[in-house]
N, C-alpha and C. Protein backbone atom coordinates (compact mmCIF):
# COMPACT_ATOMS: atom_id res chain seq x y z
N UNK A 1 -16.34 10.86 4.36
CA UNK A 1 -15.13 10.12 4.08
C UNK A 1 -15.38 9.18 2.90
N UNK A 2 -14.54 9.19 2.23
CA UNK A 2 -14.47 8.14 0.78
C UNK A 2 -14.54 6.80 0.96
N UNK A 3 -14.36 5.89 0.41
CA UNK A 3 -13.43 4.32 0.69
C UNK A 3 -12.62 4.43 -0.51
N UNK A 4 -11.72 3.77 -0.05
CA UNK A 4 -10.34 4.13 -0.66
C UNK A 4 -10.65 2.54 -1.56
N UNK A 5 -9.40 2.36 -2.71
CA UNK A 5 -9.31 1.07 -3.74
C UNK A 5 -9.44 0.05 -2.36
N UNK A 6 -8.98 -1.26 -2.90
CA UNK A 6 -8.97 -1.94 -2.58
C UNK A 6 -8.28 -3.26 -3.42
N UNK A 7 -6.94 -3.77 -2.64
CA UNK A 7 -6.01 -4.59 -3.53
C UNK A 7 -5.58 -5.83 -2.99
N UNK A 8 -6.07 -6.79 -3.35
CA UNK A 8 -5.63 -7.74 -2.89
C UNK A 8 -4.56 -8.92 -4.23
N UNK A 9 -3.38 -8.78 -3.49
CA UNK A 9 -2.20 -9.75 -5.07
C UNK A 9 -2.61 -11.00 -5.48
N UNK A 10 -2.98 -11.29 -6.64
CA UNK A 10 -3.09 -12.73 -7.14
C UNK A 10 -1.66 -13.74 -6.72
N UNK A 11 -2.39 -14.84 -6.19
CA UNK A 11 -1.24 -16.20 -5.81
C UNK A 11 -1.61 -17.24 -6.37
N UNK A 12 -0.87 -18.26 -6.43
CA UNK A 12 -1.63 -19.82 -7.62
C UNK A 12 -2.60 -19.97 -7.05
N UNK A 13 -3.07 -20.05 -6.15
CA UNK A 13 -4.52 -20.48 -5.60
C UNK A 13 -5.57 -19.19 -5.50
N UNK A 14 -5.60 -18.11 -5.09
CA UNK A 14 -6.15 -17.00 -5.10
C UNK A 14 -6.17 -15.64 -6.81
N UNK A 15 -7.41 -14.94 -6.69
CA UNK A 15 -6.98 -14.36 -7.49
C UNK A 15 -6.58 -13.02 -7.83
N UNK A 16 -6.17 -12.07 -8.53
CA UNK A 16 -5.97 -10.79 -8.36
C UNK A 16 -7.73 -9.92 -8.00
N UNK A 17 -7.61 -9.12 -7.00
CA UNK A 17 -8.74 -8.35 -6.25
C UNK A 17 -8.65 -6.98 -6.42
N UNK A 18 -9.14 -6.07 -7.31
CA UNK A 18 -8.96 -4.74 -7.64
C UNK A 18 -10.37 -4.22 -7.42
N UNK A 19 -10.42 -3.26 -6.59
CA UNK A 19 -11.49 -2.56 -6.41
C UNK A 19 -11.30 -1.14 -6.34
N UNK A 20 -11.80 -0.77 -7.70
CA UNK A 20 -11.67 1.46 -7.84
C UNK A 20 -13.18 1.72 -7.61
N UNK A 21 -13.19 2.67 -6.52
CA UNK A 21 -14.57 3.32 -6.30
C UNK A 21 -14.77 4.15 -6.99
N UNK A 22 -14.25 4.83 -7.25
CA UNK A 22 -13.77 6.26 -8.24
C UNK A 22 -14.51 6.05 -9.78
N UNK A 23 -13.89 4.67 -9.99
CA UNK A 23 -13.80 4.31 -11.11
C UNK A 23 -15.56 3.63 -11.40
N UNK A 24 -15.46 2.90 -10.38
CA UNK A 24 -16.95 1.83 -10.18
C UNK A 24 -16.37 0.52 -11.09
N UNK A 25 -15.51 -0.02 -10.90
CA UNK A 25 -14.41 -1.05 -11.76
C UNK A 25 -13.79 -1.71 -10.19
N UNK A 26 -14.63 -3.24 -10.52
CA UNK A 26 -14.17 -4.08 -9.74
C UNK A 26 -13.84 -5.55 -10.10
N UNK A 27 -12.69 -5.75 -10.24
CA UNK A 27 -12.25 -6.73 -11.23
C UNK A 27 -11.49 -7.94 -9.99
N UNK A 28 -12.16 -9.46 -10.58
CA UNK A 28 -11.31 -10.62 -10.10
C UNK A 28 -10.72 -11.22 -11.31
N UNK A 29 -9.41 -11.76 -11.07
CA UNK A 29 -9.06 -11.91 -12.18
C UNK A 29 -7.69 -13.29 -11.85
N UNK A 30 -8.08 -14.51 -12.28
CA UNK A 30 -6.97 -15.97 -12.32
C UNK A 30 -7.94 -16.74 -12.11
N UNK A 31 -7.08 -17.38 -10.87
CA UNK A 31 -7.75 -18.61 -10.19
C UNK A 31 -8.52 -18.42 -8.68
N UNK A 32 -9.54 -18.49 -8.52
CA UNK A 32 -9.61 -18.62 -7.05
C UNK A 32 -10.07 -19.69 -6.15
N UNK A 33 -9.34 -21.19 -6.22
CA UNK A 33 -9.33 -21.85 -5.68
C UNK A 33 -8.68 -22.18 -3.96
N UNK A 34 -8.99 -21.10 -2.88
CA UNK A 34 -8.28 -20.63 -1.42
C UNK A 34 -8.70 -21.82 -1.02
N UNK A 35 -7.73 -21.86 0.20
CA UNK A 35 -7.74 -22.95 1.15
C UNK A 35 -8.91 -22.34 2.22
N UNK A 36 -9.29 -21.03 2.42
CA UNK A 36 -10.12 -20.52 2.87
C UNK A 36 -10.99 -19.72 2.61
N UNK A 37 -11.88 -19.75 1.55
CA UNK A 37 -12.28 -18.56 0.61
C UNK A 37 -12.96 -17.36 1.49
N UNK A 38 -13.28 -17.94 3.08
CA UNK A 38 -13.56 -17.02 4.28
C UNK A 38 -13.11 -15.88 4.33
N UNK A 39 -11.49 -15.88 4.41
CA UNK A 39 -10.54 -15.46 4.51
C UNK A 39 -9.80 -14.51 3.78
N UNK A 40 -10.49 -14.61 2.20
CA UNK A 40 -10.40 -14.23 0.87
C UNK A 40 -11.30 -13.14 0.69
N UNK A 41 -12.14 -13.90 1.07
CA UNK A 41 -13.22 -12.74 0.42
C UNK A 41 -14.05 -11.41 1.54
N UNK A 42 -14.20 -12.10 2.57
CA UNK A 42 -15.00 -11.26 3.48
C UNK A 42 -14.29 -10.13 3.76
N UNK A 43 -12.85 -9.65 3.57
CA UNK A 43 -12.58 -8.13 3.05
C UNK A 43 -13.31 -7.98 2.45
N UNK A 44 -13.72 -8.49 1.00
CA UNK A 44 -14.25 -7.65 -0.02
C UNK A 44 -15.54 -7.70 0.00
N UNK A 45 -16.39 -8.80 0.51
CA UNK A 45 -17.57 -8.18 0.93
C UNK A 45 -17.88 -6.91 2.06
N UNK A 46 -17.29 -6.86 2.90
CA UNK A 46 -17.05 -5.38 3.81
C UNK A 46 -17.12 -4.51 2.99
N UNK A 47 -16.26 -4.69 2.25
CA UNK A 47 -15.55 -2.99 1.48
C UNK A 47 -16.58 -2.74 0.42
N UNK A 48 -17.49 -3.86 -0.17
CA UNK A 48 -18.87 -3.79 -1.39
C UNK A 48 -19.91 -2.92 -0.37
N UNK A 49 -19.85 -3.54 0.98
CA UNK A 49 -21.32 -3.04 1.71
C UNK A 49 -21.21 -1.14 2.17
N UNK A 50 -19.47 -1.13 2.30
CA UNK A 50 -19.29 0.17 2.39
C UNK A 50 -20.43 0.63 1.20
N UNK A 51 -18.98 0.54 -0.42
CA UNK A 51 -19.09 0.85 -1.70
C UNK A 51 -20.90 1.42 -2.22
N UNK A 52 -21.67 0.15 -1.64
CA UNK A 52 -22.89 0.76 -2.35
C UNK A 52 -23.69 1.95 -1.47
N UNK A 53 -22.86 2.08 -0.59
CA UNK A 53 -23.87 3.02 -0.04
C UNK A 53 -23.33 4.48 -1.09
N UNK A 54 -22.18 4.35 -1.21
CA UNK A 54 -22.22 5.76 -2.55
C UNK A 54 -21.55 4.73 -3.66
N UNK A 55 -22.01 4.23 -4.38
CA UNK A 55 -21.40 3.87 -5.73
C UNK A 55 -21.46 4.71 -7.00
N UNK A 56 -20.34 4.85 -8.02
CA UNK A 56 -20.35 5.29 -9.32
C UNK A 56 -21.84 4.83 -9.81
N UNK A 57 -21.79 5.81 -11.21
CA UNK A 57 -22.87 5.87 -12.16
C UNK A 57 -22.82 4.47 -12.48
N UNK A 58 -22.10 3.98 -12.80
CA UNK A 58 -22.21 2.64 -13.37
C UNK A 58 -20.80 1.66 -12.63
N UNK A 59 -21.23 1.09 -11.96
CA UNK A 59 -20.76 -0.10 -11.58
C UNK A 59 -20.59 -1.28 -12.61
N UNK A 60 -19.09 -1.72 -13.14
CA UNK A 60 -19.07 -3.06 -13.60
C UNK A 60 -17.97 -3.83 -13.01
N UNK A 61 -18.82 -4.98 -12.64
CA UNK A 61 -17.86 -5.79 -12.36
C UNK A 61 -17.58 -7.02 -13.20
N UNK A 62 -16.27 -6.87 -13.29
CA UNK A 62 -15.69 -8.54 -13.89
C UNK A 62 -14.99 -9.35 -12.93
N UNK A 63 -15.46 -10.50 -13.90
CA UNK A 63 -15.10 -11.90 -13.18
C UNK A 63 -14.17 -12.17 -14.50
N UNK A 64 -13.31 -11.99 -14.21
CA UNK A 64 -11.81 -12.96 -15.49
C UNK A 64 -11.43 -14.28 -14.57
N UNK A 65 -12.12 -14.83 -14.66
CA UNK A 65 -11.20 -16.16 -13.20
C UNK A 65 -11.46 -17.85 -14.56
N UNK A 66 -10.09 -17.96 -14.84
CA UNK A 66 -9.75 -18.90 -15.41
C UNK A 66 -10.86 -20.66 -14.68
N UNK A 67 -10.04 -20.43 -13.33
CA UNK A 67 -10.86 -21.52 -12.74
C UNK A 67 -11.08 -21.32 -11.44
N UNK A 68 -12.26 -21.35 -10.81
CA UNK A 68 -12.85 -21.08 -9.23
C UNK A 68 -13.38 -22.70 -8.75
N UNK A 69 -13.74 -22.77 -7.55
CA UNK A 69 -14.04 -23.93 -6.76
C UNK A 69 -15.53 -23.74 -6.56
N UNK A 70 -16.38 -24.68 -5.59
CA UNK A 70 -17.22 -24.14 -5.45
C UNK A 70 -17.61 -22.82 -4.31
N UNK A 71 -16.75 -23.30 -3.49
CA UNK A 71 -16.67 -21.69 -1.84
C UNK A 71 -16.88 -20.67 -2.90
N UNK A 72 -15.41 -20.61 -4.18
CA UNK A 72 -15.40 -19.43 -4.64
C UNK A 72 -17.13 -18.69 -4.85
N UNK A 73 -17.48 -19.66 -5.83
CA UNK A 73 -18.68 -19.30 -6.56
C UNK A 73 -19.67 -18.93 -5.80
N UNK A 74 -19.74 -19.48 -4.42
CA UNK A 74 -20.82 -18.86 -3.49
C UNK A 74 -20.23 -17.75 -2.81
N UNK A 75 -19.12 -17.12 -2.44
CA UNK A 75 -19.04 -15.84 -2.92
C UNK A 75 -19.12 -14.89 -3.69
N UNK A 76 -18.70 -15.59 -4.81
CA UNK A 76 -19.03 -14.58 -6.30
C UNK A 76 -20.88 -14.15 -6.44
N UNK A 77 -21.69 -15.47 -6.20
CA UNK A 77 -22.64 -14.91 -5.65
C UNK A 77 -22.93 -13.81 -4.70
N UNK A 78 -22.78 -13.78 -3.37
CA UNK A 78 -22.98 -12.98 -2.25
C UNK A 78 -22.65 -11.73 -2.91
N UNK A 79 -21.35 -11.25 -3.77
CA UNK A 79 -21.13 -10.34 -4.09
C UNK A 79 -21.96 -9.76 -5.02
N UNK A 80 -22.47 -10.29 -6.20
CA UNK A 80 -23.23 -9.67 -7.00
C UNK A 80 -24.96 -9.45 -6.31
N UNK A 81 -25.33 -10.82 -5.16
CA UNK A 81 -26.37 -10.11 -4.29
C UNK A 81 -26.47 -8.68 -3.53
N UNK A 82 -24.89 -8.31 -3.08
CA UNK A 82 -24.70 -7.05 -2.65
C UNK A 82 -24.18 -6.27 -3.26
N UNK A 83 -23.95 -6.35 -4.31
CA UNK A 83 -23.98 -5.17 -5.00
C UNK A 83 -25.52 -4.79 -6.13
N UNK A 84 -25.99 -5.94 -6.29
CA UNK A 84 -27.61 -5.77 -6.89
C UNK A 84 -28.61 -4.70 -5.98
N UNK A 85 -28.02 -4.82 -4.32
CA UNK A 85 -28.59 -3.43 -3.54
C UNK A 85 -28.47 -1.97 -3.63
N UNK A 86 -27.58 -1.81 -4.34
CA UNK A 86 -27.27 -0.41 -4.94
C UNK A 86 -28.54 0.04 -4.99
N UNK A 87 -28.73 1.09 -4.09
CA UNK A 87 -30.74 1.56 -3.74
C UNK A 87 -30.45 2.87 -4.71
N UNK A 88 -30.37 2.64 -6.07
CA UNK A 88 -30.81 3.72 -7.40
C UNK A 88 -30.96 2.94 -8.26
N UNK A 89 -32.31 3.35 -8.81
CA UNK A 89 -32.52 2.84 -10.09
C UNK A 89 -31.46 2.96 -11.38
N UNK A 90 -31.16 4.38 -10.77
CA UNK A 90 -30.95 4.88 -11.84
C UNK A 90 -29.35 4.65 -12.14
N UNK A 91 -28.46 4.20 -11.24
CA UNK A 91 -27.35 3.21 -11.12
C UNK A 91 -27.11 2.35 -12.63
N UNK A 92 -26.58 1.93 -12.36
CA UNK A 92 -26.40 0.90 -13.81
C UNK A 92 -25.46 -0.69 -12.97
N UNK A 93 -25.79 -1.55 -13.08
CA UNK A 93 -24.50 -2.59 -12.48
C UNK A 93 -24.34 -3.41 -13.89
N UNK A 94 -23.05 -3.80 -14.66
CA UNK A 94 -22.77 -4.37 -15.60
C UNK A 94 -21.90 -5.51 -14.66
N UNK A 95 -21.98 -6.74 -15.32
CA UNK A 95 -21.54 -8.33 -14.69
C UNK A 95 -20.92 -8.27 -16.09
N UNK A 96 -19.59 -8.75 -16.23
CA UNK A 96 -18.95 -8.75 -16.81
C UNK A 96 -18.31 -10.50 -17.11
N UNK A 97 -18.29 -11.22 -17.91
CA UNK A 97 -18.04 -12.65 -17.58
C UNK A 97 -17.34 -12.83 -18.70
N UNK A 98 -16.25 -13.42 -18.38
CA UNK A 98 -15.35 -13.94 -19.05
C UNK A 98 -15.18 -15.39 -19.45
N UNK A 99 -14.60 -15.95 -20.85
CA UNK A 99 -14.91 -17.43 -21.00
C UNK A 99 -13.74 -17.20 -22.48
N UNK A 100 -12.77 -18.52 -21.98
CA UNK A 100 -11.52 -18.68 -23.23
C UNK A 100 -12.89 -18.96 -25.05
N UNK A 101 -11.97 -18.41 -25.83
CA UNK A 101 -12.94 -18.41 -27.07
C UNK A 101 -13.79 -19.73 -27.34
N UNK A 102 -12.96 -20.98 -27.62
CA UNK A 102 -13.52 -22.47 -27.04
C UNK A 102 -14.75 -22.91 -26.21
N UNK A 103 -14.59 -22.43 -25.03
CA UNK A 103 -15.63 -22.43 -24.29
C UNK A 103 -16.96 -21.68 -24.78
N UNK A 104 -16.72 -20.28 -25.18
CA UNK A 104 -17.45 -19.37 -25.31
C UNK A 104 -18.48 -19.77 -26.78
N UNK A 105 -17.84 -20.29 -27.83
CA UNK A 105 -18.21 -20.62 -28.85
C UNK A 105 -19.55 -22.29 -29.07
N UNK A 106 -18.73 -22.97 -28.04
CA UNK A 106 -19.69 -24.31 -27.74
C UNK A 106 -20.72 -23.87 -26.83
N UNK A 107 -21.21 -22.45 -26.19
CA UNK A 107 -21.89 -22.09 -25.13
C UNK A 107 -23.63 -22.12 -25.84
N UNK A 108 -24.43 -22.96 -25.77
CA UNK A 108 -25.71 -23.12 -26.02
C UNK A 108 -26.41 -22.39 -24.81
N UNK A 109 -27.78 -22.25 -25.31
CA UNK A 109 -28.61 -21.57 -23.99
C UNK A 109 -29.13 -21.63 -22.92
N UNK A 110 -28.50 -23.13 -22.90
CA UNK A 110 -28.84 -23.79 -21.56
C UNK A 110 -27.45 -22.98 -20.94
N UNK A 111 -26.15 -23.43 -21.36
CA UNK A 111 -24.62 -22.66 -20.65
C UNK A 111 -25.02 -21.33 -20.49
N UNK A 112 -25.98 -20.09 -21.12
CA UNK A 112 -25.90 -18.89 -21.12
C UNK A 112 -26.69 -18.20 -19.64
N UNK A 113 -27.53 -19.33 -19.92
CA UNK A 113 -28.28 -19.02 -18.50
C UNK A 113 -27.93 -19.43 -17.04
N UNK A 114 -27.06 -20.48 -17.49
CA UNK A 114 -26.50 -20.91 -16.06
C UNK A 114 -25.52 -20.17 -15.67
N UNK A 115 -24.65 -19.57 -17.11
CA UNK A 115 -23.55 -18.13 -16.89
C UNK A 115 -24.23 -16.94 -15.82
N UNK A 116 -25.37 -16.65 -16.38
CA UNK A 116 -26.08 -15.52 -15.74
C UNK A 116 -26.76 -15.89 -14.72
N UNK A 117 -26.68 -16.88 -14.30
CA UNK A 117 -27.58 -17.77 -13.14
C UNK A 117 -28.00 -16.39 -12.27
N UNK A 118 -26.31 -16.63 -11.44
CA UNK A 118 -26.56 -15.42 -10.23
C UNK A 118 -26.96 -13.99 -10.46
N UNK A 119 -27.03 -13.44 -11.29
CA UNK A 119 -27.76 -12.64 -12.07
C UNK A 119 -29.00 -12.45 -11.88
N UNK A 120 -29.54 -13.29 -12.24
CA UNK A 120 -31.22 -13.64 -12.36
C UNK A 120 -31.78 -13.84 -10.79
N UNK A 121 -30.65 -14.85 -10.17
CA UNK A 121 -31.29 -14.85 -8.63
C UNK A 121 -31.50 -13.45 -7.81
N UNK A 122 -31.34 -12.67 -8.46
CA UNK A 122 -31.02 -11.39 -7.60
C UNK A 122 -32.09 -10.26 -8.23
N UNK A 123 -32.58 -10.64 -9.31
CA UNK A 123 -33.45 -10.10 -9.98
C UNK A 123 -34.20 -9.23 -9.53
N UNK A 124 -35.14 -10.27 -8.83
CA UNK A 124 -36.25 -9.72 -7.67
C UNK A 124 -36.21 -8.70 -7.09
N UNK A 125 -34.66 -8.65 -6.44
CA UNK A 125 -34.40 -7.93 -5.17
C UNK A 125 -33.63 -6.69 -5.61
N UNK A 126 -33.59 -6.92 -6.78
CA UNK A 126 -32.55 -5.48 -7.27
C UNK A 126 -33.28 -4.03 -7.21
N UNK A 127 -32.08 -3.30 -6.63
CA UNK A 127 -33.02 -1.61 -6.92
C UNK A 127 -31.94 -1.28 -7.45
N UNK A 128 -31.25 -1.82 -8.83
CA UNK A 128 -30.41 -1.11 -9.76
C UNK A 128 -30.34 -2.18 -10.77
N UNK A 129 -30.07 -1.24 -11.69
CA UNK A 129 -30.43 -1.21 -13.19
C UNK A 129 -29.08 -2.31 -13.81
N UNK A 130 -29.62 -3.35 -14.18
CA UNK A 130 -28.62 -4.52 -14.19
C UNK A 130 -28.33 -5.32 -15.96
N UNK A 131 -27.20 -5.30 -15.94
CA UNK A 131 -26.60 -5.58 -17.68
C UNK A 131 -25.65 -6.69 -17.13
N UNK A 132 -25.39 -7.94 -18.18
CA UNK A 132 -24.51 -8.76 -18.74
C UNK A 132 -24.08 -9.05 -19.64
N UNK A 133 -22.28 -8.90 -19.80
CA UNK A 133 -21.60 -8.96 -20.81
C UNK A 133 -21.12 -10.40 -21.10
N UNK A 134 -21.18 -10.64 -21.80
CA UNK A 134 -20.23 -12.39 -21.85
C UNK A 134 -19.06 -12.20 -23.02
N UNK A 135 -18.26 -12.55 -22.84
CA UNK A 135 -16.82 -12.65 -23.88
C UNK A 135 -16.37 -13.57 -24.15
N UNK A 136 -15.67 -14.08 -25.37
CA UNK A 136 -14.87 -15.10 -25.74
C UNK A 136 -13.66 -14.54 -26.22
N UNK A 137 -12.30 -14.81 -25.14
CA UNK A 137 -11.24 -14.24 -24.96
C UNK A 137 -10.32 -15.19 -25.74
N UNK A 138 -9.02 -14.49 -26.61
CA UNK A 138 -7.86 -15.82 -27.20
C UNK A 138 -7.11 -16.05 -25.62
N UNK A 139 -6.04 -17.15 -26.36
CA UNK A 139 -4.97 -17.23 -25.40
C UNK A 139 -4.41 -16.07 -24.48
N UNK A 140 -4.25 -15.01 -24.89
CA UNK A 140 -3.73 -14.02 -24.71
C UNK A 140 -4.87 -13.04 -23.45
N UNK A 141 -5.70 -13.50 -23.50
CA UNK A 141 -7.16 -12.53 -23.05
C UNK A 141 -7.28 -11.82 -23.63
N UNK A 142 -7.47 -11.52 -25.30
CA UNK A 142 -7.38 -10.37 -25.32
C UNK A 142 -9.60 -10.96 -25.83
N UNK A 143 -10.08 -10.02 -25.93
CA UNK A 143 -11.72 -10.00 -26.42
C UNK A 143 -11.92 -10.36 -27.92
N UNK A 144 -12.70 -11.45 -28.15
CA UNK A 144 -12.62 -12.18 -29.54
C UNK A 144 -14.53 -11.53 -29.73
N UNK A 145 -14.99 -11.96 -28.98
CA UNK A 145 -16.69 -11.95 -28.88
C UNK A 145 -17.32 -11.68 -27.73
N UNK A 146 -18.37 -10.91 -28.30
CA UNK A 146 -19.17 -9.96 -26.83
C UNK A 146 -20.68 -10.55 -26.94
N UNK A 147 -21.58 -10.77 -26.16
CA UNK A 147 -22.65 -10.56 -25.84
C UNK A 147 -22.86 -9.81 -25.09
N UNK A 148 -24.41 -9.04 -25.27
CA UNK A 148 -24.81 -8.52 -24.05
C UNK A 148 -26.08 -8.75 -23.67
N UNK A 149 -26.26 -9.12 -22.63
CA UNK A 149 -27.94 -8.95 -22.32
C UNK A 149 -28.21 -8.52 -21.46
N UNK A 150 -29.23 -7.76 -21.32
CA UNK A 150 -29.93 -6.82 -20.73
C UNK A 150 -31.04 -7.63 -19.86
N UNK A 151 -30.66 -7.49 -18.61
CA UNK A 151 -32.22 -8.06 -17.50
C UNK A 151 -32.80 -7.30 -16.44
């Protein structure tokens, strides 16, 4: 049996939740400041722990989230810890991070590493092959500037 997408609607406090298995494209995308981020997220950790047991060639996930809290961020963690389990090397997981051009442009290497923080914490434990993108988006979102680094 497959696992099917997975959709959860962006609200002012929450953010849009798109998950294609098919695709290996798992995108958050606004605000996710919940009154319960419990509540929010632990669907989508379920549906990740399914996901890696068969995941696409390449898994990327983005984070487009304008502004998160801290609950959020210790989910956004948990998630990239479980999906860093993807047991193939030969897998690919791309972290995808988003940042308005402004931000992205004043970002020194102290900001780059704390971007990739959760990234790195997971390092250790990864049995898949792990990339980070960073962007500096206009008003519009549309992609002004890319980094990538490779860890």
């Amino acid at each position: 049996m497959s696992i099917s997408k997975l959709f959860i609607e962006e609200t002012k406090n929450t953010p849009e939740i798109s998950m294609d298995p098919g695709k290996g494209v798992l995108v958050l995308k606004g605000k996710s400041i919940p009154e319960n981020a419990t509540q929010l997220y632990d669907p989508v950790v379920k549906w990740l722990k399914e996901y890696i047991n068969k995941p696409a060639d390449e898994t990327n996930l983005h984070y487009n989230l304008v502004y998160f809290n801290t609950a959020s961020s210790i989910w956004m963690a948990r998630i990239i810890k479980i999906l860093s389990r993807i047991n193939d090397p030969e897998k690919i997981l791309i972290i995808n991070l988003y940042f308005h051009l402004e931000e992205y442009d004043e970002m020194e290497a102290e900001d780059m590493h704390d971007a990739i923080a959760p990234a790195l914490d997971v390092l250790h434990e990864a049995t898949v092959s792990l990339g980070v993108n960073i962007f500096g988006t206009d008003d519009t979102g549309k992609i002004i500037k890319k980094r990538l680094i490779l860890i």
